[in-house]
C-alpha atoms as a PDB file:
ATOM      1  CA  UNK A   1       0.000   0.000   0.000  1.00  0.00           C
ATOM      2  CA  UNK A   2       2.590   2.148   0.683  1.00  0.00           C
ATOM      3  CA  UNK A   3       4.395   1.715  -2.254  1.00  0.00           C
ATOM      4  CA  UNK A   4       1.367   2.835  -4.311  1.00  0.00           C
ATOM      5  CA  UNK A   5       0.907   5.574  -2.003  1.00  0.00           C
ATOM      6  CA  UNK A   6       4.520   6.825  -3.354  1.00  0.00           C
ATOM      7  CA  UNK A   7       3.794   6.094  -6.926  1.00  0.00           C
ATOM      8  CA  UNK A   8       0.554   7.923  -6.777  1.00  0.00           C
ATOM      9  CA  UNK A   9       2.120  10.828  -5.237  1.00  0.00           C
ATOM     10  CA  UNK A  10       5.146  10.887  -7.725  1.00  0.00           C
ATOM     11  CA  UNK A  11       2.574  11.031 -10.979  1.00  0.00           C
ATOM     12  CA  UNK A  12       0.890  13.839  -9.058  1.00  0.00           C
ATOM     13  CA  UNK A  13       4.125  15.996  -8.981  1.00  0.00           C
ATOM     14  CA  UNK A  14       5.357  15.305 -12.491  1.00  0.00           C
ATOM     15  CA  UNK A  15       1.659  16.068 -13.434  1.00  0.00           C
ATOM     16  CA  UNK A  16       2.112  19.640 -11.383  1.00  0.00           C
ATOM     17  CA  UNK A  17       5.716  20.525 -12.828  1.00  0.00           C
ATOM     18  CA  UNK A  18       4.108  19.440 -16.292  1.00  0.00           C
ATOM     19  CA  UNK A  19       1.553  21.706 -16.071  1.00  0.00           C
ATOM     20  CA  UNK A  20       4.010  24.404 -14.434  1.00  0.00           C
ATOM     21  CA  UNK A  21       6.447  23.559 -17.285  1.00  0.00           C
ATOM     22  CA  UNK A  22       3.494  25.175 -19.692  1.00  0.00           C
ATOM     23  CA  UNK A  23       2.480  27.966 -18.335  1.00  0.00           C
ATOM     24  CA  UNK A  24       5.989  29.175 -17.891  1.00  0.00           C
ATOM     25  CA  UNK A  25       6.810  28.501 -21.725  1.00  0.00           C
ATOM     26  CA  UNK A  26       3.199  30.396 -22.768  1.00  0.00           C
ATOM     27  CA  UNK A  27       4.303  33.240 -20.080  1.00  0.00           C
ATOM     28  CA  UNK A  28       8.255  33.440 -22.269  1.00  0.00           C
ATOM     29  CA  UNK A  29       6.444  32.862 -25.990  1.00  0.00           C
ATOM     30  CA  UNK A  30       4.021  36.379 -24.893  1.00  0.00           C
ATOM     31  CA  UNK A  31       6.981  38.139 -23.974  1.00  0.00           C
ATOM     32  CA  UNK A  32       9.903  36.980 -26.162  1.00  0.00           C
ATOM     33  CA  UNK A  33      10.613  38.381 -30.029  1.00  0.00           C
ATOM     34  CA  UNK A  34       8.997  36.339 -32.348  1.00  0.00           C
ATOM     35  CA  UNK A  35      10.403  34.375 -35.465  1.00  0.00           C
ATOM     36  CA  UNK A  36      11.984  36.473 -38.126  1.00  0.00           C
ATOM     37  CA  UNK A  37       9.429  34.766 -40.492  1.00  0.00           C
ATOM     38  CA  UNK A  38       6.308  36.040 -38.639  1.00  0.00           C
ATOM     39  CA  UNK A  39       7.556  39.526 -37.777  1.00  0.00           C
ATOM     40  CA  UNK A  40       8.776  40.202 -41.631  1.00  0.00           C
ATOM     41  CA  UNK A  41       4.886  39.521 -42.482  1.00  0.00           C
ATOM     42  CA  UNK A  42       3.465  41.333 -40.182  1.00  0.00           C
ATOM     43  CA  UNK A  43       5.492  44.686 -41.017  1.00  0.00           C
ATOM     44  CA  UNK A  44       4.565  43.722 -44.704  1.00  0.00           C
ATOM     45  CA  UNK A  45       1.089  44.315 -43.883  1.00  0.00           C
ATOM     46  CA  UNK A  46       1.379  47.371 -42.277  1.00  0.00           C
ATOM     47  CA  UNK A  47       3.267  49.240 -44.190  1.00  0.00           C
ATOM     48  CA  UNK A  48       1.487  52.018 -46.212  1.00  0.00           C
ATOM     49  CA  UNK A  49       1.798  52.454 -49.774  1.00  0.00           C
ATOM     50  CA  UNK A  50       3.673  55.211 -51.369  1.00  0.00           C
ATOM     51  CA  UNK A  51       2.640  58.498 -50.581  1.00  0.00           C
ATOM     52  CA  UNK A  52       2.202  61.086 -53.210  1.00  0.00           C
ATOM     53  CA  UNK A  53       2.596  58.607 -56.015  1.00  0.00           C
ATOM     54  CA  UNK A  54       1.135  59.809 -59.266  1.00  0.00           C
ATOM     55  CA  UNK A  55       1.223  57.815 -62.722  1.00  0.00           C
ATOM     56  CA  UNK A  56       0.973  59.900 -65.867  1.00  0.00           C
ATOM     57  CA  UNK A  57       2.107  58.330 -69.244  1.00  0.00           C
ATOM     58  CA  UNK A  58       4.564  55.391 -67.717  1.00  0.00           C
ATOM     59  CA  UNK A  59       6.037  58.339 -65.466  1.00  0.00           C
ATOM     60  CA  UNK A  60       5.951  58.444 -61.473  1.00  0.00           C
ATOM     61  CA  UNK A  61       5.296  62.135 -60.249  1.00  0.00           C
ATOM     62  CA  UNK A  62       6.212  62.062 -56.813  1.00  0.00           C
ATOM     63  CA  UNK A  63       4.610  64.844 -54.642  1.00  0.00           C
ATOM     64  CA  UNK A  64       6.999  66.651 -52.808  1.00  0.00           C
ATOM     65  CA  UNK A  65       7.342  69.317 -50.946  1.00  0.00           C
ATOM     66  CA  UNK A  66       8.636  72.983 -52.468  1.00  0.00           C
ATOM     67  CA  UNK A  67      11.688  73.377 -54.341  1.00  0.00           C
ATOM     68  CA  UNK A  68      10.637  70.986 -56.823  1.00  0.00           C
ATOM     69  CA  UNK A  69      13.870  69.489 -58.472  1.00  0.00           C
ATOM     70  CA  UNK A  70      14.503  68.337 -62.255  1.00  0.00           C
ATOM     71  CA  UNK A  71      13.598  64.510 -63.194  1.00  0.00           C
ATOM     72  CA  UNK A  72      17.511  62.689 -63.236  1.00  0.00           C
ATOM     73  CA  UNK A  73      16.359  61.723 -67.198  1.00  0.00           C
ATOM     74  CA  UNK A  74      13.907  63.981 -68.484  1.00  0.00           C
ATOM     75  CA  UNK A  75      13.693  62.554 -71.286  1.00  0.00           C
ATOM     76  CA  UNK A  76      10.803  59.941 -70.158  1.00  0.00           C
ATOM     77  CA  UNK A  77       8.527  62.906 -68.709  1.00  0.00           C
ATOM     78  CA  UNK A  78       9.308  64.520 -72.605  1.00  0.00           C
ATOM     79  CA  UNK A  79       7.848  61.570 -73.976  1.00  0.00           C
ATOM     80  CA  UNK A  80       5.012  61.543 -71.131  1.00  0.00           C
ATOM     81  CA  UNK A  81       4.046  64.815 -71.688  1.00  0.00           C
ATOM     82  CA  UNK A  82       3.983  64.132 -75.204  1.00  0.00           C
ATOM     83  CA  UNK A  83       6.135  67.254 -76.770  1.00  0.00           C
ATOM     84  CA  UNK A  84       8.628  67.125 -79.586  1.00  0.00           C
ATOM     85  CA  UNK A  85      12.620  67.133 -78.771  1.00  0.00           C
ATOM     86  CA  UNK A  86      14.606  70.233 -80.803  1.00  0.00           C
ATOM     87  CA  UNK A  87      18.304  70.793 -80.465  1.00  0.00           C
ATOM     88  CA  UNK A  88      19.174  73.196 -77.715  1.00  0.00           C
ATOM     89  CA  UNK A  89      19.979  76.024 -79.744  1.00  0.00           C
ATOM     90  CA  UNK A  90      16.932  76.336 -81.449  1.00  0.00           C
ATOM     91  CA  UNK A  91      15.435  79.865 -81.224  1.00  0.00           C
ATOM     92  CA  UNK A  92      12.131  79.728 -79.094  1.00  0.00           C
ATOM     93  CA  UNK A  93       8.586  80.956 -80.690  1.00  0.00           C
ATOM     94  CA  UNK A  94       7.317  83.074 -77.638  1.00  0.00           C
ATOM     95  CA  UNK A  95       7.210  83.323 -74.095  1.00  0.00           C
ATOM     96  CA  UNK A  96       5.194  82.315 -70.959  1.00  0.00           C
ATOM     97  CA  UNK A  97       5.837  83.415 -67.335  1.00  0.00           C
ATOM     98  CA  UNK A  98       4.659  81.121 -64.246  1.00  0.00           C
ATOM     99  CA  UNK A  99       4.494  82.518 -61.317  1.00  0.00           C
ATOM    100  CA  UNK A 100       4.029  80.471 -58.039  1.00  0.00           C
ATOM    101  CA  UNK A 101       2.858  81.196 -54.753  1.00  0.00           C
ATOM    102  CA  UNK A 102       2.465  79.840 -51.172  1.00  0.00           C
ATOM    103  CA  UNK A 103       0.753  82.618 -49.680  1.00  0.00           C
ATOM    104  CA  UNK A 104       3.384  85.459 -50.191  1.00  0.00           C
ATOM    105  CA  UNK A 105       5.962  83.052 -51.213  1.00  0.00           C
ATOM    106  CA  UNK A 106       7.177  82.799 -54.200  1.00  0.00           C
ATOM    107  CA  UNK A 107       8.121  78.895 -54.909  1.00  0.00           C
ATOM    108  CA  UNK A 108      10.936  78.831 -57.606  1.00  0.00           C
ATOM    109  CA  UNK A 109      10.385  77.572 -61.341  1.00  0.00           C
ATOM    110  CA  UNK A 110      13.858  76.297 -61.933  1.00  0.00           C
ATOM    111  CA  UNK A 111      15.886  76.471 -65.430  1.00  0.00           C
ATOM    112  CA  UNK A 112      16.384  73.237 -67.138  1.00  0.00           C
ATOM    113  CA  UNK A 113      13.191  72.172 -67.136  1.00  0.00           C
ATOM    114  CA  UNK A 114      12.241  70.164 -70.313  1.00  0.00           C
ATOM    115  CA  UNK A 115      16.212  69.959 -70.905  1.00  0.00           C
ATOM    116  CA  UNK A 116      17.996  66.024 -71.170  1.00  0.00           C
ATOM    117  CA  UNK A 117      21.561  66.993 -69.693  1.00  0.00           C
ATOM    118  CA  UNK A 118      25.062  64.886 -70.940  1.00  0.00           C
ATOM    119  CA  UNK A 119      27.481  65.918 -68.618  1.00  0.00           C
ATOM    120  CA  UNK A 120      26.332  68.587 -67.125  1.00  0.00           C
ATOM    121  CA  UNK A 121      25.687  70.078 -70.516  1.00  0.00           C
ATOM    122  CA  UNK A 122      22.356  70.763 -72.302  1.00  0.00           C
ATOM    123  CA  UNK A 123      22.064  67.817 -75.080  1.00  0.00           C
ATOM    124  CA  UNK A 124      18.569  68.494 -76.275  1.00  0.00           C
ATOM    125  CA  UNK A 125      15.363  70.039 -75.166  1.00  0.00           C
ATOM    126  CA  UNK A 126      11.796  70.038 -75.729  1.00  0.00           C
ATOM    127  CA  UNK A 127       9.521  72.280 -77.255  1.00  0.00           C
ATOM    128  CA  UNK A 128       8.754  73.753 -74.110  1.00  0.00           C
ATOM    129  CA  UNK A 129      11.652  74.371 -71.238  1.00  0.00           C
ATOM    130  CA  UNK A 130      13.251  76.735 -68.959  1.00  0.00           C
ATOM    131  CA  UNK A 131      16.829  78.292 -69.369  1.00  0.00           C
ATOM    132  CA  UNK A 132      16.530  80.398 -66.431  1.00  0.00           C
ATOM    133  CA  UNK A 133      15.042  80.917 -63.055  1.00  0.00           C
ATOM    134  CA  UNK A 134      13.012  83.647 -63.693  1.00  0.00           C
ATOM    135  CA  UNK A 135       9.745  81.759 -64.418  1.00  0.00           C
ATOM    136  CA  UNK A 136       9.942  82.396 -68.547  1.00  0.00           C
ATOM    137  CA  UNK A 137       8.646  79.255 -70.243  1.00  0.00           C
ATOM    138  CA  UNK A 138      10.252  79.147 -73.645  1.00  0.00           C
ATOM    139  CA  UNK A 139       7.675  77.544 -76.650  1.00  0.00           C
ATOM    140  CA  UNK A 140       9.727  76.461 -79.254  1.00  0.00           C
ATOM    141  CA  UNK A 141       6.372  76.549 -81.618  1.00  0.00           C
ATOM    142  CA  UNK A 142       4.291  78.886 -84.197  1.00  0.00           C
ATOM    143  CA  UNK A 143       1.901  81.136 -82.189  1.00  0.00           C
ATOM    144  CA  UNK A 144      -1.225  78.916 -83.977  1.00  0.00           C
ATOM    145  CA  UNK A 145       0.590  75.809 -81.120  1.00  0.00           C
ATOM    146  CA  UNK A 146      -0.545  76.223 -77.832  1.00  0.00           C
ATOM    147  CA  UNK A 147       1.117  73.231 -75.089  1.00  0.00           C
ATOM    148  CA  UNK A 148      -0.958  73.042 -72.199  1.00  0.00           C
ATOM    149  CA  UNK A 149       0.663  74.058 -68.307  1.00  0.00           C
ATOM    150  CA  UNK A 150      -0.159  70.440 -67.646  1.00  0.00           C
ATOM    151  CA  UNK A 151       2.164  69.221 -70.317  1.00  0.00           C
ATOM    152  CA  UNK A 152       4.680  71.578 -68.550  1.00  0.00           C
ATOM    153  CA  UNK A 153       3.959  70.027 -65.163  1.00  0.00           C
ATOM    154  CA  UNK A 154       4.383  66.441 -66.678  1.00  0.00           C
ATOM    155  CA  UNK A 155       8.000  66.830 -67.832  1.00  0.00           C
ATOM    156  CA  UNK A 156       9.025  68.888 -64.969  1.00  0.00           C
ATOM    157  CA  UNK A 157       7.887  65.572 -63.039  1.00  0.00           C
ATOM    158  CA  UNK A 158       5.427  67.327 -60.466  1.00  0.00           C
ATOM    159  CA  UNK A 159       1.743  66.430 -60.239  1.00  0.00           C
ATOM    160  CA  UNK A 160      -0.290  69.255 -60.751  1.00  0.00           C
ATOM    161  CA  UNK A 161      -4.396  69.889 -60.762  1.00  0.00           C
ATOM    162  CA  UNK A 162      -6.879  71.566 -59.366  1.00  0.00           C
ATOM    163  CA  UNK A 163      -6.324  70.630 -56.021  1.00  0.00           C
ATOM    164  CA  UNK A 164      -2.583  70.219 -56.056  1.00  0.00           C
ATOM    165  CA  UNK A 165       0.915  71.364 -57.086  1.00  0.00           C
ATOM    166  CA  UNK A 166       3.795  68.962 -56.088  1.00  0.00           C
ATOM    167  CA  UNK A 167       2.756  68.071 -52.605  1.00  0.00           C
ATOM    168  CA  UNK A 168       0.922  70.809 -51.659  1.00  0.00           C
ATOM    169  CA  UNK A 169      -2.681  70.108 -51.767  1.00  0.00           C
ATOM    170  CA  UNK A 170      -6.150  71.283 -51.166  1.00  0.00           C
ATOM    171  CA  UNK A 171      -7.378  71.259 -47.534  1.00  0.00           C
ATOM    172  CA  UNK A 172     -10.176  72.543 -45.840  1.00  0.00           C
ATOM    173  CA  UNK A 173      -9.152  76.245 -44.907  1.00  0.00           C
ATOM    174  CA  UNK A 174      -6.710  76.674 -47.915  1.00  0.00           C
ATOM    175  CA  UNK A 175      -7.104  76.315 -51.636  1.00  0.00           C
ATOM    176  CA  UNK A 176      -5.279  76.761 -55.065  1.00  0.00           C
ATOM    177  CA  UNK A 177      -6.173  79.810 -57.346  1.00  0.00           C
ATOM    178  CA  UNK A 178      -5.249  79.629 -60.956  1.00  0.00           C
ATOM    179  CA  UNK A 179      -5.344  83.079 -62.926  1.00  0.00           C
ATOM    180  CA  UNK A 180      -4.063  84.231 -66.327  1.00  0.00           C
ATOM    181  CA  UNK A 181      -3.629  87.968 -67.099  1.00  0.00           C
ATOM    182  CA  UNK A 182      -5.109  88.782 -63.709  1.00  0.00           C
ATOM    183  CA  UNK A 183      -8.291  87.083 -64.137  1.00  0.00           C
ATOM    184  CA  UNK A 184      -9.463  83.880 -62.749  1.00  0.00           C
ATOM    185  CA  UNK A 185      -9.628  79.877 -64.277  1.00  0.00           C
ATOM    186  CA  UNK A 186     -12.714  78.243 -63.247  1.00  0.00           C
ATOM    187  CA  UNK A 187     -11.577  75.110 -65.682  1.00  0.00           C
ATOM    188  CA  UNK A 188      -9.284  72.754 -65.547  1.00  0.00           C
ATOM    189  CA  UNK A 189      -5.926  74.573 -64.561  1.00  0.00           C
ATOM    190  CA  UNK A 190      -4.085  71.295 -66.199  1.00  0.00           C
ATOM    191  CA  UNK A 191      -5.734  72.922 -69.887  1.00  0.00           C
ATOM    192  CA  UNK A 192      -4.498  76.471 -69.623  1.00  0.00           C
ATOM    193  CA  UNK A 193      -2.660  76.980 -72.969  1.00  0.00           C
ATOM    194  CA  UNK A 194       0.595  77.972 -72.915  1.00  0.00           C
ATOM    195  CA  UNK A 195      -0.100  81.551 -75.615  1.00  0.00           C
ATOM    196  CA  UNK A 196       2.754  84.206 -76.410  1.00  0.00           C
ATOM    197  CA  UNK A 197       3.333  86.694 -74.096  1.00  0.00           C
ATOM    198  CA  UNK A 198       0.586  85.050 -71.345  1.00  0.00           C
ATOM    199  CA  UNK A 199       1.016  85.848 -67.468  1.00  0.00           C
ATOM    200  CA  UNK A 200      -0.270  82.493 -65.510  1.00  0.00           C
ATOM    201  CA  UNK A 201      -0.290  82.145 -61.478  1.00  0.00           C
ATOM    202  CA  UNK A 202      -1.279  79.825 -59.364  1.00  0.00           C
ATOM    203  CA  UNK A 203      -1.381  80.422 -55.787  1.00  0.00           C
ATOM    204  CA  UNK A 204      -2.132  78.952 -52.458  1.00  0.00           C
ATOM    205  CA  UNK A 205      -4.121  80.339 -49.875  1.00  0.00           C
ATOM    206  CA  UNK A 206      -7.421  80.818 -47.587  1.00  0.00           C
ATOM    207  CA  UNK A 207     -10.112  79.490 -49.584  1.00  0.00           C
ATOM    208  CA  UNK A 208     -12.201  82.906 -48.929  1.00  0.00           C
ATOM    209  CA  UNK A 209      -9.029  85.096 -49.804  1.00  0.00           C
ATOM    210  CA  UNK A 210      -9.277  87.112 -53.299  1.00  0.00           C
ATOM    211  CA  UNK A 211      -5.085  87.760 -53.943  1.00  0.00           C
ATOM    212  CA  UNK A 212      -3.726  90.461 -55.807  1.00  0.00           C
ATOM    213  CA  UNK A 213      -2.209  89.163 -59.045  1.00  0.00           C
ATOM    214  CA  UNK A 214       0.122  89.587 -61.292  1.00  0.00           C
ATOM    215  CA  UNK A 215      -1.624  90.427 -64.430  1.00  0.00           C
ATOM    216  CA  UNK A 216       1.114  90.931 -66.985  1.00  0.00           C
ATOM    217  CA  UNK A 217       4.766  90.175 -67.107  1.00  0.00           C
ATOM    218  CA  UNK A 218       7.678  92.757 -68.676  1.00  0.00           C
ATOM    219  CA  UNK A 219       9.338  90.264 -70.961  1.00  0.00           C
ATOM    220  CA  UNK A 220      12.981  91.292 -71.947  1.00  0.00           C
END
């Protein structure tokens, strides 16, 4: 009897440290990293996707915050935009000016826009580019050809609309304006034609705010 009385109790411990054993291993799996595997999926499907992202003719247009830089190739966003390529030296048609504004800033409108580069060296250019900073869109075109400001946009690489320039957007207290000569665009901005001698702005600002505009530019 005794004997069984030893047994009985040794299958009751080995049941308890069993049962001990567990709860100490669930207790370390809550509380120690888990596999490599299982954390690597579970970051996968949190991450967000890409902010800002904006397709336009096999193109990415990433929206950015102000200064807006050059695309490393332009000539893709050329192609996207769909203008012609001319050699760099060809004599432009007319002129456009762009003005930009974030409130009273002025955001730059670099040169080389529209430009493929070799070297540091203009190789070729599109119909429309810049060659300076002061905001003067050369047209390499007959006054009948009008390229649209959302061509423009395209090969600089910035998304542009209604609602947004680069990555500054529309929210609820603060809007974009889009005006040429002074007066206002209640189309599509993206359409504005780019005509000889035309003064466009766009700016950015309370929604109820009527800015004072430039209505014509002093080309030299």
């Amino acid at each position: 009897m005794s004997s069984v009385v030893v047994v009985g109790a040794g299958l009751a411990g080995l049941a308890a440290g069993t049962a001990l054993l567990t709860t100490l291993t669930l207790a370390l799996a809550s509380v120690l990293p888990q596999p490599r595997s299982a954390v690597a999926s579970e970051v996968t499907a949190t991450v967000p996707p890409a902010v800002g992202l904006v397709q336009n003719g096999g193109v990415d247009l990433i929206a950015t915050s102000p200064p807006w830089q050059l695309p490393s190739d332009a000539r893709p966003y050329i192609a996207a935009a769909g203008l012609k390529m001319v050699s760099p030296g060809t004599a432009p048609g007319f002129g456009v000016h762009l003005d930009i504004f974030d409130g009273r800033r002025r955001l730059p409108v670099p040169a080389g826009i529209g430009s493929v580069f070799v070297r540091g060296a203009p190789e070729t250019s599109s119909t429309v580019r810049t060659t300076g900073g002061s905001g003067v869109i050369e047209v390499v075109a007959r006054r009948g050809d009008a390229p649209t400001l959302g061509q423009f946009f395209t090969e600089w690489g910035v998304p542009f609309s209604a609602t947004q320039v680069g990555g500054v957007t529309d929210s609820g207290a603060d809007a974009w304006q889009s005006f040429v000569d002074g007066r206002p665009v209640t189309a599509d901005p993206v359409d504005i034609p780019l005509t000889a001698g035309a003064e466009i702005e766009l700016w950015f600002g309370p929604r109820s705010t009527h800015p004072k505009v430039i209505a014509t530019y002093h080309f030299s």
